[in-house]
Protein backbone atom coordinates (compact mmCIF):
# COMPACT_ATOMS: atom_id res chain seq x y z
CA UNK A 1 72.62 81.10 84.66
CA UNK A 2 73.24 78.85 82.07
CA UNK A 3 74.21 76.25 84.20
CA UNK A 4 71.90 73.30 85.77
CA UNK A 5 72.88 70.29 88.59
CA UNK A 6 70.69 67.51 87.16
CA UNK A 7 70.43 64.91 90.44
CA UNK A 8 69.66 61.23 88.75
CA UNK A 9 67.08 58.95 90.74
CA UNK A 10 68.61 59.38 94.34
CA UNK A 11 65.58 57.35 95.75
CA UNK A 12 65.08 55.02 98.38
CA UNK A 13 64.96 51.60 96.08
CA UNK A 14 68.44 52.72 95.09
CA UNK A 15 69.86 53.20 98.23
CA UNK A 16 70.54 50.56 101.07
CA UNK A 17 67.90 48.82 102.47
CA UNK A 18 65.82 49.45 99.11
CA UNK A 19 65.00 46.74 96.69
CA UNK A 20 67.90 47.61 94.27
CA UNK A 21 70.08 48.81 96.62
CA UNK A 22 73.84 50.47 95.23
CA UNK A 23 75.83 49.70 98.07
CA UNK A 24 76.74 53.13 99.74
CA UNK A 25 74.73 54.90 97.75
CA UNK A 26 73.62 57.01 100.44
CA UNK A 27 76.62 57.99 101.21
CA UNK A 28 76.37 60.87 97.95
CA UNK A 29 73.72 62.97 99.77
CA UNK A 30 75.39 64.79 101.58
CA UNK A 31 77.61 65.77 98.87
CA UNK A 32 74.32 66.23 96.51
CA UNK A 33 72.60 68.96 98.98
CA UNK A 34 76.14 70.74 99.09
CA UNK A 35 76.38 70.73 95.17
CA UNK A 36 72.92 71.72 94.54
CA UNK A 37 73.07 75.24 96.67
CA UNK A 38 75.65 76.61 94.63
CA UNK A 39 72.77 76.31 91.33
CA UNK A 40 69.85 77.98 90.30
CA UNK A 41 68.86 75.15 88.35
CA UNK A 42 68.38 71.90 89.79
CA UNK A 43 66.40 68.94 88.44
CA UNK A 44 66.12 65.71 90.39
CA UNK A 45 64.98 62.56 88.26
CA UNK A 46 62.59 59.92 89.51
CA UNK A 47 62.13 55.92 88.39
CA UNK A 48 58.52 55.77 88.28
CA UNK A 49 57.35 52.72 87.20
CA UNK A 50 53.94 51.30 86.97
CA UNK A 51 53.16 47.68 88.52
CA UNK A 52 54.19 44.83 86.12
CA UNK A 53 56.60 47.67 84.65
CA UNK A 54 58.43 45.35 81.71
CA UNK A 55 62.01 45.74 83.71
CA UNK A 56 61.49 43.56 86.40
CA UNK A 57 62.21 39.81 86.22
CA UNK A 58 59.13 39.29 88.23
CA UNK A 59 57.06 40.17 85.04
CA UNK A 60 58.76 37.59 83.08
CA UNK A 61 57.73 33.98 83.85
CA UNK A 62 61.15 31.83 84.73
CA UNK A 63 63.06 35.08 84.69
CA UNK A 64 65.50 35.90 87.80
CA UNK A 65 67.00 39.67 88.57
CA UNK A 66 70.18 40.00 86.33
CA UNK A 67 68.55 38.00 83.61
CA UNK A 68 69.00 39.78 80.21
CA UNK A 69 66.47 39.60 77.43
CA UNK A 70 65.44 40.96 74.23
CA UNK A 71 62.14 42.72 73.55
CA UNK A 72 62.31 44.01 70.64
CA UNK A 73 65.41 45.40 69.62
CA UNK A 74 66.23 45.99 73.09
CA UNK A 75 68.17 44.13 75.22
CA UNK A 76 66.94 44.56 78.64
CA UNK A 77 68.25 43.37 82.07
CA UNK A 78 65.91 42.37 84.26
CA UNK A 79 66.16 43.94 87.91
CA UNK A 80 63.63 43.58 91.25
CA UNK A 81 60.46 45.67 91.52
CA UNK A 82 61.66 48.90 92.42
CA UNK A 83 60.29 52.16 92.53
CA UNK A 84 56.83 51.52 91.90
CA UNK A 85 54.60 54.70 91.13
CA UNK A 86 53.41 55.99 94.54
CA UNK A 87 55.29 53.65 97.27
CA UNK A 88 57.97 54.30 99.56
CA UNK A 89 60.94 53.13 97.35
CA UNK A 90 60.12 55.84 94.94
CA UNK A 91 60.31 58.43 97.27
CA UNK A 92 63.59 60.56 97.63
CA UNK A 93 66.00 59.58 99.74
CA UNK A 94 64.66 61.43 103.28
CA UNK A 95 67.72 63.62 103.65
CA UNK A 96 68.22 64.52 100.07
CA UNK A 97 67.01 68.76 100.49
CA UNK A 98 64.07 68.86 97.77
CA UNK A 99 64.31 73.02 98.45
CA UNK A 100 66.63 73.49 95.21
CA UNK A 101 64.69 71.28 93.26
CA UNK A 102 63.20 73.59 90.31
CA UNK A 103 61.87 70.40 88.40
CA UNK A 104 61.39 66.97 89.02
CA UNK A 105 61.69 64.83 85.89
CA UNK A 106 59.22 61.15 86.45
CA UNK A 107 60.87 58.31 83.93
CA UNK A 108 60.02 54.72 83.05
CA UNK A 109 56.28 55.71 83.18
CA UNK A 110 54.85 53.14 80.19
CA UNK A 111 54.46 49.77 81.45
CA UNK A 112 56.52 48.46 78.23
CA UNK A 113 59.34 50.82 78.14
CA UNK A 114 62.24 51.15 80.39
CA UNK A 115 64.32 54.24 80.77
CA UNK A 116 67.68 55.07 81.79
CA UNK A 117 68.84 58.34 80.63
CA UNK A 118 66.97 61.38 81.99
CA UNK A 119 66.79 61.98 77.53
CA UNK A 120 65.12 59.55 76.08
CA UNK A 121 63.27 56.43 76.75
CA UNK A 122 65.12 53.30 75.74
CA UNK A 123 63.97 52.64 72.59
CA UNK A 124 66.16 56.11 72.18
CA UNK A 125 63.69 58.00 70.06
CA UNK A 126 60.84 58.61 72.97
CA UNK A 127 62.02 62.08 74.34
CA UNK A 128 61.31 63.10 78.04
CA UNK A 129 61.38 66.48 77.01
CA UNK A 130 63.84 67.53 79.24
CA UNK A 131 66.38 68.61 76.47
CA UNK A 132 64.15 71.68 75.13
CA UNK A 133 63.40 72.38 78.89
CA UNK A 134 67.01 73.30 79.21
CA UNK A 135 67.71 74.60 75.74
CA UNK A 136 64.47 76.84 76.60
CA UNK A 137 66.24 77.91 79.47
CA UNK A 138 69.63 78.87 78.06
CA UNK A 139 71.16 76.19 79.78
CA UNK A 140 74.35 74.77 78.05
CA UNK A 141 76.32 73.45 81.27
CA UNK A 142 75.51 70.46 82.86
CA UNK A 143 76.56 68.81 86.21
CA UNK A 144 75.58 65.52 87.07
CA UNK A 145 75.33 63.33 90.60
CA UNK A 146 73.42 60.72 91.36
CA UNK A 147 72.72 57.05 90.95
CA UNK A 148 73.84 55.06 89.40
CA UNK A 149 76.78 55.90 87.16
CA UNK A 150 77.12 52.60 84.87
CA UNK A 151 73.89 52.73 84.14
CA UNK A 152 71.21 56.02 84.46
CA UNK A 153 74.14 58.61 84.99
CA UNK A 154 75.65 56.66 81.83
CA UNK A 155 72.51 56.97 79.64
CA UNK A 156 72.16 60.28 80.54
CA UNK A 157 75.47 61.81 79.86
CA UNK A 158 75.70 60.13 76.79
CA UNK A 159 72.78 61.47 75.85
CA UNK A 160 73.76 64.92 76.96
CA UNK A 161 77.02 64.78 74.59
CA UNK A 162 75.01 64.04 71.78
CA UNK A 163 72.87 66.69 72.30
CA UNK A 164 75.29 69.60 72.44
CA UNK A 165 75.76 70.06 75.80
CA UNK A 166 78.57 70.57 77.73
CA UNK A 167 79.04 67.52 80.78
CA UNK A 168 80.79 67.54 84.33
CA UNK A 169 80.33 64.54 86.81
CA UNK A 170 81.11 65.52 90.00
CA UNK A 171 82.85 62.59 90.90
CA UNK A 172 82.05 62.25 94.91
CA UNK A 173 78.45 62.69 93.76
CA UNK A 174 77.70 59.74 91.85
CA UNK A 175 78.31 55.78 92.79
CA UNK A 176 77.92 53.06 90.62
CA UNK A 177 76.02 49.37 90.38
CA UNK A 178 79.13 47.52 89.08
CA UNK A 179 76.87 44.74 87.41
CA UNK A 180 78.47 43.28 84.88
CA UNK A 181 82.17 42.98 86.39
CA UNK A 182 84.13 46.60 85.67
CA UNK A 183 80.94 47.95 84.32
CA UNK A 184 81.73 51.40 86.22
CA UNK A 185 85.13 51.30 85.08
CA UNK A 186 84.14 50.94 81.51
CA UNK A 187 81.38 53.61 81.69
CA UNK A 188 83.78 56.33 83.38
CA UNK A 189 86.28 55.33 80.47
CA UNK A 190 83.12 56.25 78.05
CA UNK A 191 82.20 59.12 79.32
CA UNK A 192 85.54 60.51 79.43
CA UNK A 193 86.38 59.78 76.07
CA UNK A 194 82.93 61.26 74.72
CA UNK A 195 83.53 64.31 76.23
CA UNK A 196 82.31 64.60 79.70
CA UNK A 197 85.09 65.68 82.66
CA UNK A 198 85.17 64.28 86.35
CA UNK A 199 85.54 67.47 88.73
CA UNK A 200 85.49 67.33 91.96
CA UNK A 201 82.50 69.17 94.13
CA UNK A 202 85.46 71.57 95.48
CA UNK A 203 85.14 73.13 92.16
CA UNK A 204 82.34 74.21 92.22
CA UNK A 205 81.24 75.26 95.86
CA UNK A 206 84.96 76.80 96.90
């Protein structure tokens, strides 16, 4: 019981044929549905962005996808539109099994703030509230899945370190962007050395 599967923005932008597609990142559902019936806990995280949202290069005159920026004291890259409030792309992925869900988290909801990490917002002091949801809960444990890991499973594990608790990736449950070159690479070596562990699903539904 003190255990919770957190599932990280598996939604239809994200996945092929979406407007920031990770290549093959569909390919994790299956896996997803099979991790999340052996939990009692299961929160699934949504992009949920308002038009104009301050992360897409299209809001940004001259500005292409991939571009990076400052606002601020955040440096921001700048993607596609994706996952606009209320449209298709910010739906679930169709055959991800929304039964188990027992909270779904909406992120990136001010039109000047991005957010990766199901935490915080990123200027990293706007909480989500999801950290005294769990501690409320008892819940010390945390598995994660989803997309994408160099970048919102990143955010979000980090995040979970710092805040006490205890992190496993299941490692045939997440898939990563891989922009910049060995970005995944570099996260995984992060995460690892922060705290979190790489299990495999077997360990947790044999």
């Amino acid at each position: 019981m003190n255990e919770a599967l957190i599932i990280i923005d598996l939604q239809q932008d994200f996945c092929p044929g979406g407007s920031l597609a990770v290549e093959k990142g569909d390919t994790i559902v299956p896996v997803v549905n099979a991790a999340a019936s052996a939990f009692s806990q299961v929160i699934a995280t949504k992009d949920w962005h308002p038009s104009g949202h301050i992360s897409f290069a299209s809001s940004h005159q001259g500005r292409n996808p991939l571009d990076t920026l400052s606002l601020g004291n955040i440096e921001q890259v700048l993607w596609p539109d994706h996952c606009v409030a209320g449209t298709k792309g910010a739906d679930f992925h169709p055959d991800l099994d929304l039964k188990p869900l027992t909270l779904i988290l909406h992120k990136g909801t001010k039109k000047n703030l991005d957010s990766y990490s199901a935490f915080f917002e990123n200027d990293r002091k706007t909480s989500t509230g999801l950290a005294g949801y769990l501690k409320d809960l008892g819940i010390r444990e945390l598995f994660l899945s989803g997309l994408a890991t160099d970048y919102c499973v990143f955010y979000t594990v980090m995040d979970a370190l710092t805040l006490g608790f205890s992190v496993k990736v299941l490692q045939e449950a997440v898939y990563g962007v891989g922009f910049p070159e060995n970005s995944i690479e570099r996260a995984v070596k992060t995460m690892e050395e922060g705290g979190a562990r790489f299990i495999s699903i077997k360990e947790i539904t044999k």
